[in-house]
N, C-alpha and C. Protein backbone atom coordinates (compact mmCIF):
# COMPACT_ATOMS: atom_id res chain seq x y z
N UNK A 1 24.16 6.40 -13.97
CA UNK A 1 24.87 5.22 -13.54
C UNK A 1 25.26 4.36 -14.74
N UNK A 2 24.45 3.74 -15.58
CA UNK A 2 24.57 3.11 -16.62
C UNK A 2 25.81 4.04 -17.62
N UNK A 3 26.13 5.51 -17.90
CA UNK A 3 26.91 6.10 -18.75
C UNK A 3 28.48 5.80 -17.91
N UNK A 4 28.34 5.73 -16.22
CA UNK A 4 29.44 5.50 -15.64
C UNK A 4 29.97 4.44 -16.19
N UNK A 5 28.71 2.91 -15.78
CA UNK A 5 29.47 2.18 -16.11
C UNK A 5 30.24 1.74 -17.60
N UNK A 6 29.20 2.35 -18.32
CA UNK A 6 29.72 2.19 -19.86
C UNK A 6 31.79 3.15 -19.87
N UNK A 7 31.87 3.90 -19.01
CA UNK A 7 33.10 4.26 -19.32
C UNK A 7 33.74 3.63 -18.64
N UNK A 8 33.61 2.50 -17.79
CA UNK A 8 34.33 1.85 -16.72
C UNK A 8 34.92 0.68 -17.71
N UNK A 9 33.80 0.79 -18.39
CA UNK A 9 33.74 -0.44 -19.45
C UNK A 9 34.92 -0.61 -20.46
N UNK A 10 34.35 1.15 -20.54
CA UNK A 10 35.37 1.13 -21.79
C UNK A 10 36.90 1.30 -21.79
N UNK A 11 36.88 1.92 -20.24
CA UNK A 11 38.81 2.56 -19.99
C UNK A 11 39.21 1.03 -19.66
N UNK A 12 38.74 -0.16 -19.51
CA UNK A 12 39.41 -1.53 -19.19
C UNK A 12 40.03 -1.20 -18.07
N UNK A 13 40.14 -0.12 -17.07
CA UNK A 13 40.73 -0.51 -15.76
C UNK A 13 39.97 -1.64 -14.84
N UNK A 14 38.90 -2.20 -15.24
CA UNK A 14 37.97 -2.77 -14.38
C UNK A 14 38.06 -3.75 -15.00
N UNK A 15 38.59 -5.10 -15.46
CA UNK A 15 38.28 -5.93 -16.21
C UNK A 15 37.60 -7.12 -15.24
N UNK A 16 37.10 -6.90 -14.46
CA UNK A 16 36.40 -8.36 -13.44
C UNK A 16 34.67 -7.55 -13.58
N UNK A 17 34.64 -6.50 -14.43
CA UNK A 17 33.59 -6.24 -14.84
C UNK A 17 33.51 -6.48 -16.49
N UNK A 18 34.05 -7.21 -17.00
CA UNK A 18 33.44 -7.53 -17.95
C UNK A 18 32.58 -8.59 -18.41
N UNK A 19 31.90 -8.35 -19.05
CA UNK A 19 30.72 -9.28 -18.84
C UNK A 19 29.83 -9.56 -20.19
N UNK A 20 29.90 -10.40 -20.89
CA UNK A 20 29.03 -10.35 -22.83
C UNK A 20 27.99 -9.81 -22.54
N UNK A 21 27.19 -10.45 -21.81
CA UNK A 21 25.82 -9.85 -21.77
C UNK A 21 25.32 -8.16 -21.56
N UNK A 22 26.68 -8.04 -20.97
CA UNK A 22 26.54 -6.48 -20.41
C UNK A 22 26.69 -5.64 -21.55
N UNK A 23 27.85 -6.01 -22.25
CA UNK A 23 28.27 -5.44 -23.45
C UNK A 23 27.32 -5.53 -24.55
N UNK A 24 26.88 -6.68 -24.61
CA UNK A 24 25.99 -7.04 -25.67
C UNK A 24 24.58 -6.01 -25.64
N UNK A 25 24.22 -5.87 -24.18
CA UNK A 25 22.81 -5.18 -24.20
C UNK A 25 23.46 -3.61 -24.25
N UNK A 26 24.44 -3.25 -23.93
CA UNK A 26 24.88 -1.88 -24.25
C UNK A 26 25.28 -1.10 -25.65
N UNK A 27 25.42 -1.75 -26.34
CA UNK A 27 25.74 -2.02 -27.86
C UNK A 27 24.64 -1.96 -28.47
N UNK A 28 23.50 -2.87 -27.90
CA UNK A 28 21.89 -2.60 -28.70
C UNK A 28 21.77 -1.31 -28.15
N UNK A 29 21.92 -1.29 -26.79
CA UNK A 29 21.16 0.22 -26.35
C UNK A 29 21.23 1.60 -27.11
N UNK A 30 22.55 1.10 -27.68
CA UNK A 30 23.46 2.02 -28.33
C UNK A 30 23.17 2.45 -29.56
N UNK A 31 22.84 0.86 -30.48
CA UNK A 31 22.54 1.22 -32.01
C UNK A 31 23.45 0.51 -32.55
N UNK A 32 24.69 0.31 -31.64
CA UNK A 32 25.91 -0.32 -32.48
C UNK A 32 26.91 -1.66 -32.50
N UNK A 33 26.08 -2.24 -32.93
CA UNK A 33 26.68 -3.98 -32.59
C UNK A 33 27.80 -3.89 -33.04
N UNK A 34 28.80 -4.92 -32.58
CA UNK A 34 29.82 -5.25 -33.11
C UNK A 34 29.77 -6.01 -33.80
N UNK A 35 30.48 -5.95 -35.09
CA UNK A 35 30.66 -6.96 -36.29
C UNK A 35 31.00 -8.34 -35.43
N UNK A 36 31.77 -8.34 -34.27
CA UNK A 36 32.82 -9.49 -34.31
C UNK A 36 32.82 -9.68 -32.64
N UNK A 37 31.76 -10.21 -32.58
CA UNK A 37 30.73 -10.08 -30.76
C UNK A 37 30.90 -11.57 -30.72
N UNK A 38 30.90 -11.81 -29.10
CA UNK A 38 31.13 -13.45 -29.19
C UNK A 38 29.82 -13.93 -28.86
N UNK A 39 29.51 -14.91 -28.72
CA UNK A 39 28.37 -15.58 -28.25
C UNK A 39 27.66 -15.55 -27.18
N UNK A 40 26.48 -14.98 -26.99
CA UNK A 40 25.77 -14.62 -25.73
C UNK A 40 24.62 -15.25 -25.58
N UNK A 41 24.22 -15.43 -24.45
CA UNK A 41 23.26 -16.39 -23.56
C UNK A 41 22.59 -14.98 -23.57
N UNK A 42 21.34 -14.93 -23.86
CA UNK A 42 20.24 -14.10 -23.51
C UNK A 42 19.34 -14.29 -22.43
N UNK A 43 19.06 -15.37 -22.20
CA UNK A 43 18.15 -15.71 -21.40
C UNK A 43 18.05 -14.96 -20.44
N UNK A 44 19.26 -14.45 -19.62
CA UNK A 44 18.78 -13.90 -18.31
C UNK A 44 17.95 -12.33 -18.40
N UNK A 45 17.82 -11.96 -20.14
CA UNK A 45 17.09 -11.16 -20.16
C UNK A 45 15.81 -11.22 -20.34
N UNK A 46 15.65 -12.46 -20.62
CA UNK A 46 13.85 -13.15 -20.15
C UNK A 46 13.78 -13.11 -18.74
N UNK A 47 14.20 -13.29 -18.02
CA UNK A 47 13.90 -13.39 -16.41
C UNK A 47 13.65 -11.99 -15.81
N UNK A 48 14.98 -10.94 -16.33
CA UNK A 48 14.55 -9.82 -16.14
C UNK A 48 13.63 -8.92 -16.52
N UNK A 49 13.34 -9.19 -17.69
CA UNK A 49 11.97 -8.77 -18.47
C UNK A 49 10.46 -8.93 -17.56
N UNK A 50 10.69 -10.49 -16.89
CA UNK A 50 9.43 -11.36 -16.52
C UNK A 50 9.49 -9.95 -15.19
N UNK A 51 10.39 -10.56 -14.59
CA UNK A 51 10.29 -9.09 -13.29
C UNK A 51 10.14 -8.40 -13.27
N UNK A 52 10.52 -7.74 -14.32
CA UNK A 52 10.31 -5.84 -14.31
C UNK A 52 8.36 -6.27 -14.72
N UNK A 53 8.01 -7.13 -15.48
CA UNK A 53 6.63 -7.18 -15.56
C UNK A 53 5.81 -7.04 -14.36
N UNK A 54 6.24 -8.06 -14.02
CA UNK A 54 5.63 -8.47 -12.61
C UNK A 54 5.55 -7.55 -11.36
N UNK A 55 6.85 -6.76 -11.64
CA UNK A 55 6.52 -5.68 -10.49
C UNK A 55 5.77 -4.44 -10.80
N UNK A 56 5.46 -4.19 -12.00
CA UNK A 56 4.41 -3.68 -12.63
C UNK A 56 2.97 -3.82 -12.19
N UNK A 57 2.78 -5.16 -12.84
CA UNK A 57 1.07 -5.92 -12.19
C UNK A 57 1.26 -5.30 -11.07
N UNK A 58 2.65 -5.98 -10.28
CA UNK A 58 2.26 -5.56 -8.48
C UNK A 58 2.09 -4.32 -7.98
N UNK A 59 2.44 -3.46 -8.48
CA UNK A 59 2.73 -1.61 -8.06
C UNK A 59 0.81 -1.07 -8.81
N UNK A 60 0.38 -1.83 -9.92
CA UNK A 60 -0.92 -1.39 -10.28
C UNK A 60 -2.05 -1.88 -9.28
N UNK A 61 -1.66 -3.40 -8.73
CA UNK A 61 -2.63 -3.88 -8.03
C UNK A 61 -2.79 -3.15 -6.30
N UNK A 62 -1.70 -2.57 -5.77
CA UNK A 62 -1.04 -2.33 -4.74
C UNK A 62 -1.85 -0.63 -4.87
N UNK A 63 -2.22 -0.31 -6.13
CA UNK A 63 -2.61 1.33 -6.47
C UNK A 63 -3.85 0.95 -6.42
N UNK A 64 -4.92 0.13 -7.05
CA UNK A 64 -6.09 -0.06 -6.96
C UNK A 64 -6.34 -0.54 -5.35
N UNK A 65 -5.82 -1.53 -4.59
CA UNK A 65 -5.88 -1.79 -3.49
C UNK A 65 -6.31 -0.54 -2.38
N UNK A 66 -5.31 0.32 -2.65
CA UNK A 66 -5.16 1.53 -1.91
C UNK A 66 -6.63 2.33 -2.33
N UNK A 67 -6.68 2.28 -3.54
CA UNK A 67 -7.64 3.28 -3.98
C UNK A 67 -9.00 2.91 -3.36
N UNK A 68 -9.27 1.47 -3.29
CA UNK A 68 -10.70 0.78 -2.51
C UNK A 68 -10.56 1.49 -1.17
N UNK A 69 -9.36 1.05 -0.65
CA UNK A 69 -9.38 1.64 0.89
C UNK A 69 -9.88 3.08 1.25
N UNK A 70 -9.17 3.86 -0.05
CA UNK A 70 -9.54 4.85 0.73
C UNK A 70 -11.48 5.13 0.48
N UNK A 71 -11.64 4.75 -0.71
CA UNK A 71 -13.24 4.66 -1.03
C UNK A 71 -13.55 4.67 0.47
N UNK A 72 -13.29 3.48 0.78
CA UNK A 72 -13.36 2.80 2.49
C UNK A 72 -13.32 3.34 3.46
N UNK A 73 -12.40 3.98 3.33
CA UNK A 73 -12.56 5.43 4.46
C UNK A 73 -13.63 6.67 4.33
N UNK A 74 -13.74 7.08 3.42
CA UNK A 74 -14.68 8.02 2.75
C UNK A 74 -15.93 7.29 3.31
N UNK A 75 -16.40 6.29 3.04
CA UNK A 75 -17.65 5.49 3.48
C UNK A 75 -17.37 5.81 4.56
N UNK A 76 -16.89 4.92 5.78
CA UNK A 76 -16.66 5.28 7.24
C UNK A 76 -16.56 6.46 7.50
N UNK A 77 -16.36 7.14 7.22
CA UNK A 77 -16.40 8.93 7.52
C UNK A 77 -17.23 9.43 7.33
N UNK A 78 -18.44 8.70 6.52
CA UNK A 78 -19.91 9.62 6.12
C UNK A 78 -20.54 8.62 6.65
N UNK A 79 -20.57 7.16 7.26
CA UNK A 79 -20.79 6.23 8.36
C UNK A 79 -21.23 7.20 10.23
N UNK A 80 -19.72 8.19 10.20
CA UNK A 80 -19.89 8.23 11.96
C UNK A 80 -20.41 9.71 11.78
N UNK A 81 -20.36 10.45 10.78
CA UNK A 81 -21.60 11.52 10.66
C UNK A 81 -22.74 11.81 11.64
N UNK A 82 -22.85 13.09 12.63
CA UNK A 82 -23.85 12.76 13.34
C UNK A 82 -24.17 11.85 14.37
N UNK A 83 -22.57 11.00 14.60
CA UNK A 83 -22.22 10.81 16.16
C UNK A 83 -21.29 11.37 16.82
N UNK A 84 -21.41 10.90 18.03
CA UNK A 84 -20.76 11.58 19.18
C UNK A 84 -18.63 11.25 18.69
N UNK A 85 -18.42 10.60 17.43
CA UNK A 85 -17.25 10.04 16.77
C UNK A 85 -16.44 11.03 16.31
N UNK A 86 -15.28 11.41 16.44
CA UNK A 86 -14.70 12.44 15.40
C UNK A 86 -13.34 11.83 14.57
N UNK A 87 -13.34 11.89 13.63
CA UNK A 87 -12.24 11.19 12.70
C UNK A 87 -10.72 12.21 13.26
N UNK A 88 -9.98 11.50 13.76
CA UNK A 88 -8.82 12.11 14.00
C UNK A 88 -8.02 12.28 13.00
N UNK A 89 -7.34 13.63 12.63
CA UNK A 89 -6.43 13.86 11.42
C UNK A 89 -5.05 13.55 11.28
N UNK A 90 -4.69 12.87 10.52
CA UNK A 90 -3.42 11.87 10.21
C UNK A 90 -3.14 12.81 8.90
N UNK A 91 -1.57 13.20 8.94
CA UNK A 91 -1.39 14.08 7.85
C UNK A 91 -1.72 12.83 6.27
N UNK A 92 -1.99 13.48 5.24
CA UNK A 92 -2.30 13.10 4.32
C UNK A 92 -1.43 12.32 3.39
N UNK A 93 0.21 12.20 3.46
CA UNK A 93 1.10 11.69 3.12
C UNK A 93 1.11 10.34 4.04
N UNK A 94 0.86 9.88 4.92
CA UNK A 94 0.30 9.27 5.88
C UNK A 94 -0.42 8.05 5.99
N UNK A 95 -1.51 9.05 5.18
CA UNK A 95 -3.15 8.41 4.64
C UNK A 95 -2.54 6.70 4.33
N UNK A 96 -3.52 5.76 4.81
CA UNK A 96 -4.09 4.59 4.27
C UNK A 96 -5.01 3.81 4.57
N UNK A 97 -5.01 2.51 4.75
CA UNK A 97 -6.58 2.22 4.66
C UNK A 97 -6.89 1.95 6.34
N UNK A 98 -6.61 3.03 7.12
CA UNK A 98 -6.57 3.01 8.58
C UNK A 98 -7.11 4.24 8.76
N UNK A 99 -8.14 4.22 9.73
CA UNK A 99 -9.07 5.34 10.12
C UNK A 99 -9.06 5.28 12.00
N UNK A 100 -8.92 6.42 12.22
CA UNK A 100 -8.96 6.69 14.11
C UNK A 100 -9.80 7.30 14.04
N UNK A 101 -10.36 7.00 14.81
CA UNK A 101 -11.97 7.66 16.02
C UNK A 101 -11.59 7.91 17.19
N UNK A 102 -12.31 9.09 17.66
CA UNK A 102 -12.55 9.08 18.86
C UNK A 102 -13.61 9.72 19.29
N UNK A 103 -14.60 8.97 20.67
CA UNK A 103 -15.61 9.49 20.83
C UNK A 103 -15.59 10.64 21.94
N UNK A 104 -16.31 11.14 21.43
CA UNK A 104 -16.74 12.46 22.27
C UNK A 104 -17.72 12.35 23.62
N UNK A 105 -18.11 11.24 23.70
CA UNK A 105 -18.82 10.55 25.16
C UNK A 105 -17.77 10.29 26.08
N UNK A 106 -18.12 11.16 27.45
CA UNK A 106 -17.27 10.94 28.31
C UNK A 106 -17.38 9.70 29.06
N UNK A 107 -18.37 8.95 28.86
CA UNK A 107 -17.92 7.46 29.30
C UNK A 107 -17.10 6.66 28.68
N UNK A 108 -17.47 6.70 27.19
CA UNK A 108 -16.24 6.36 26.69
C UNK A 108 -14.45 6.38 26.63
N UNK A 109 -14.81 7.72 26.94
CA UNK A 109 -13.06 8.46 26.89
C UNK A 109 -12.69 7.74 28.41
N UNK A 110 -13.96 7.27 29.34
CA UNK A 110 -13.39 6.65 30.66
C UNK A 110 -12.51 5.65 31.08
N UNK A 111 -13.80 4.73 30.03
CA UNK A 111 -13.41 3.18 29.85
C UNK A 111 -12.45 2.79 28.83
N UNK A 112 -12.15 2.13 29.80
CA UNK A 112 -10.90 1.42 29.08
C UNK A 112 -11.19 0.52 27.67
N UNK A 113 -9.98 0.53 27.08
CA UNK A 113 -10.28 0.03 25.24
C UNK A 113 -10.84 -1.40 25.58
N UNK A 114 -11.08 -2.00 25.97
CA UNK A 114 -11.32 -3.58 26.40
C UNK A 114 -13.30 -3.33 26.17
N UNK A 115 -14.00 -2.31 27.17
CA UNK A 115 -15.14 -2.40 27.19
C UNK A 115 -15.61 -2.09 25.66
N UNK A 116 -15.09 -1.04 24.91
CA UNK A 116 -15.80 0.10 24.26
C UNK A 116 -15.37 -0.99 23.00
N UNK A 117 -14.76 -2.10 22.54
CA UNK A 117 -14.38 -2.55 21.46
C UNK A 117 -15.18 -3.81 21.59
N UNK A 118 -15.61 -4.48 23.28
CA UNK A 118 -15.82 -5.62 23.53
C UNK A 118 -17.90 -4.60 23.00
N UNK A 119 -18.05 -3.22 23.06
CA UNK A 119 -19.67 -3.04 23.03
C UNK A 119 -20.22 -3.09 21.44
N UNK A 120 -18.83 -2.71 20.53
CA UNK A 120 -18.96 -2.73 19.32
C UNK A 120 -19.15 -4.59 18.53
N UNK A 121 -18.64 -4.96 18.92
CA UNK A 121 -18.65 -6.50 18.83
C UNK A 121 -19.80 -6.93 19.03
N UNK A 122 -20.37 -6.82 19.95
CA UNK A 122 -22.20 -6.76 19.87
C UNK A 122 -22.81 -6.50 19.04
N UNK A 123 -22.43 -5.90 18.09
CA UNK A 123 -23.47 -5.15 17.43
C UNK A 123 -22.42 -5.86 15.51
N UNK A 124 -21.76 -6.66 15.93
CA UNK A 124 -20.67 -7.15 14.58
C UNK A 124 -20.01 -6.75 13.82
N UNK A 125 -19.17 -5.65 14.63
CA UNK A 125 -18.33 -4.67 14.36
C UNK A 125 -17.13 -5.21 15.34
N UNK A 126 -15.93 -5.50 14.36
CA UNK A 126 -14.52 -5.75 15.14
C UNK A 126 -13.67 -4.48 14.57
N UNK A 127 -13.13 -3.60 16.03
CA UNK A 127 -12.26 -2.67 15.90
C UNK A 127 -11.15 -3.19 16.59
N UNK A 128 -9.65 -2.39 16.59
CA UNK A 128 -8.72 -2.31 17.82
C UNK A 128 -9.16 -0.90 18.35
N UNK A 129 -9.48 -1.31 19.69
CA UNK A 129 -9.77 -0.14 20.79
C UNK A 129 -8.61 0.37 21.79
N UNK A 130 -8.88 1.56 22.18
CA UNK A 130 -8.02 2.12 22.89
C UNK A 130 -8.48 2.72 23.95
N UNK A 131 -7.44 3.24 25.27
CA UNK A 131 -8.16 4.26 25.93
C UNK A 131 -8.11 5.53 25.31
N UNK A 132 -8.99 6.27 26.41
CA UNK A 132 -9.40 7.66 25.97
C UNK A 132 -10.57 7.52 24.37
N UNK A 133 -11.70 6.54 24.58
CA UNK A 133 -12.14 6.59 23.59
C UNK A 133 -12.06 6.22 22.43
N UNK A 134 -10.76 6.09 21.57
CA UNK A 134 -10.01 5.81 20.75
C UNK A 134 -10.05 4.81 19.51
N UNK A 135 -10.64 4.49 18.67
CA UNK A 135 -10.69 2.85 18.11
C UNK A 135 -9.79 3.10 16.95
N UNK A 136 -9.26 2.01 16.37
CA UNK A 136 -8.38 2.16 14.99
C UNK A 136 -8.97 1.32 14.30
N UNK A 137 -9.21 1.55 13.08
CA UNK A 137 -10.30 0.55 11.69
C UNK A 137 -9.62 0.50 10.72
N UNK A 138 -9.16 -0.65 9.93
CA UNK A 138 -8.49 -1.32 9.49
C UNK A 138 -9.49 -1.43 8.18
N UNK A 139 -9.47 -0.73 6.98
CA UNK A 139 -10.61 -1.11 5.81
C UNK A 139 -10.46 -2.28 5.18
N UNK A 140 -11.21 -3.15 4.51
CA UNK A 140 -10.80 -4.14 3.89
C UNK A 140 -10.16 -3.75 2.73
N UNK A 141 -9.47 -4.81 1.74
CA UNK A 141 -8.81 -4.10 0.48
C UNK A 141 -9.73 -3.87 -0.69
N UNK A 142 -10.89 -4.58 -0.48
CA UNK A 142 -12.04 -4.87 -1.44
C UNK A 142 -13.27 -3.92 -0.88
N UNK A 143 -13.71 -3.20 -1.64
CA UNK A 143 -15.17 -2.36 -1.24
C UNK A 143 -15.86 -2.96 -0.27
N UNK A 144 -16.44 -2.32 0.39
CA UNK A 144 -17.06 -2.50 1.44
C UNK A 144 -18.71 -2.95 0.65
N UNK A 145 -19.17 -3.87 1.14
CA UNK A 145 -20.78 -4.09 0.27
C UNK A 145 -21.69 -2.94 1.26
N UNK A 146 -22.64 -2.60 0.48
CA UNK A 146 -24.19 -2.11 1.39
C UNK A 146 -24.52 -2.62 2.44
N UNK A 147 -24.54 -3.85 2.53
CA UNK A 147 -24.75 -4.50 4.07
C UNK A 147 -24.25 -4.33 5.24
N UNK A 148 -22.32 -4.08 4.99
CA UNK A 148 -21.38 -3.76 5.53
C UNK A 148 -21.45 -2.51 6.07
N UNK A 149 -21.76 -1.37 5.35
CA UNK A 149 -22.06 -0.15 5.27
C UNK A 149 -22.99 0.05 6.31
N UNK A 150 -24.25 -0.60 6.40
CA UNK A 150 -25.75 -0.58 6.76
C UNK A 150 -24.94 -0.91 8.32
N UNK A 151 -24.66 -1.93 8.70
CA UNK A 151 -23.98 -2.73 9.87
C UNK A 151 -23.14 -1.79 10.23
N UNK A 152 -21.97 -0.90 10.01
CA UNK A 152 -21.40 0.40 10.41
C UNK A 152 -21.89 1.31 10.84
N UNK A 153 -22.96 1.74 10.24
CA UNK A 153 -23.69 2.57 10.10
C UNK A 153 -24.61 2.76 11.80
N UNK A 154 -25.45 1.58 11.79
CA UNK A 154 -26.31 1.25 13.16
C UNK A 154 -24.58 1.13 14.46
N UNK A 155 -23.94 0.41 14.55
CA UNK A 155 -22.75 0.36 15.30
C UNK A 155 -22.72 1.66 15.73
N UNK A 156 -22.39 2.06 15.10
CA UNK A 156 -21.91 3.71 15.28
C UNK A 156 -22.95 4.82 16.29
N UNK A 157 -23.97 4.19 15.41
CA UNK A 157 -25.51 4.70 15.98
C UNK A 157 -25.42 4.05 17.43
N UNK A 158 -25.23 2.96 17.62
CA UNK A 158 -25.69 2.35 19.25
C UNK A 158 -24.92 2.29 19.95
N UNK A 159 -23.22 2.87 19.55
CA UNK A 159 -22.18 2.67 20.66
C UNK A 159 -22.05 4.53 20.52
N UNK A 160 -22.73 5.33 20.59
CA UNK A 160 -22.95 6.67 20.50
C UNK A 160 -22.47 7.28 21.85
């Protein structure tokens, strides 16, 4: 795109695209200033600079974020181990910090999402519940502590 526009640039059929700044940063890009360049405002290449930064930070923080979650899931998945729970498979392109259950107790699969989310809550566990058993878990973005873990852990155990 950028080689297009450099020839758009250069055949002058386009002249409502001309622009110093444009020229000016194409010329560095290039290697080859012009002796006889007019006066250019740079600044707006501080702003763009600041952004392209910034969406940087954001795309690294947005990768670590993800990466806790899935920790998060991994925990919850070695959490419902040895209950009546089975982690439903979500293709892997998919994957995020959202985990489905469903229990294998046929009372559960009975009752409606209202009871089976209102039994987990007892025990200080907030899911979204569904019928047919069903719950959806939402990881936090930050590691889960030991306590948290411990508290999953028994939940799981007593809504069996």
């Amino acid at each position: 795109m950028a080689e297009q526009l450099r020839r758009i640039l250069e055949s002058g059929h386009f002249p409502e695209l001309e622009d110093p700044l444009l020229r000016f940063s194409q010329q560095i890009g290039g290697n080859s200033v012009s002796r006889y360049l007019e006066t250019v405002n740079i600044t707006p290449l501080f702003n763009v600079n600041a952004a392209i930064q910034e969406q940087r930070t954001k795309s690294k923080h947005l990768q670590e974020q993800l990466e806790r979650q899935q920790k998060n899931l991994n925990t919850l998945e070695q959490c419902v181990d040895g209950t009546p729970w089975n982690v439903l498979d979500i293709d892997e392109s998919l994957r995020s910090g959202i985990l489905l259950l469903q229990s294998q107790n046929p009372l559960h699969r009975e009752s409606d999402g209202q009871s089976l989310g209102d039994r987990f809550r007892k025990h200080g566990v907030a899911f979204s519940s569904y019928p047919q058993g069903v719950i959806r878990i939402s990881t936090p973005k930050s590691l889960a502590s030991n306590h948290a873990t411990n508290v999953m852990e028994q939940a799981f155990q007593c809504v069996a």
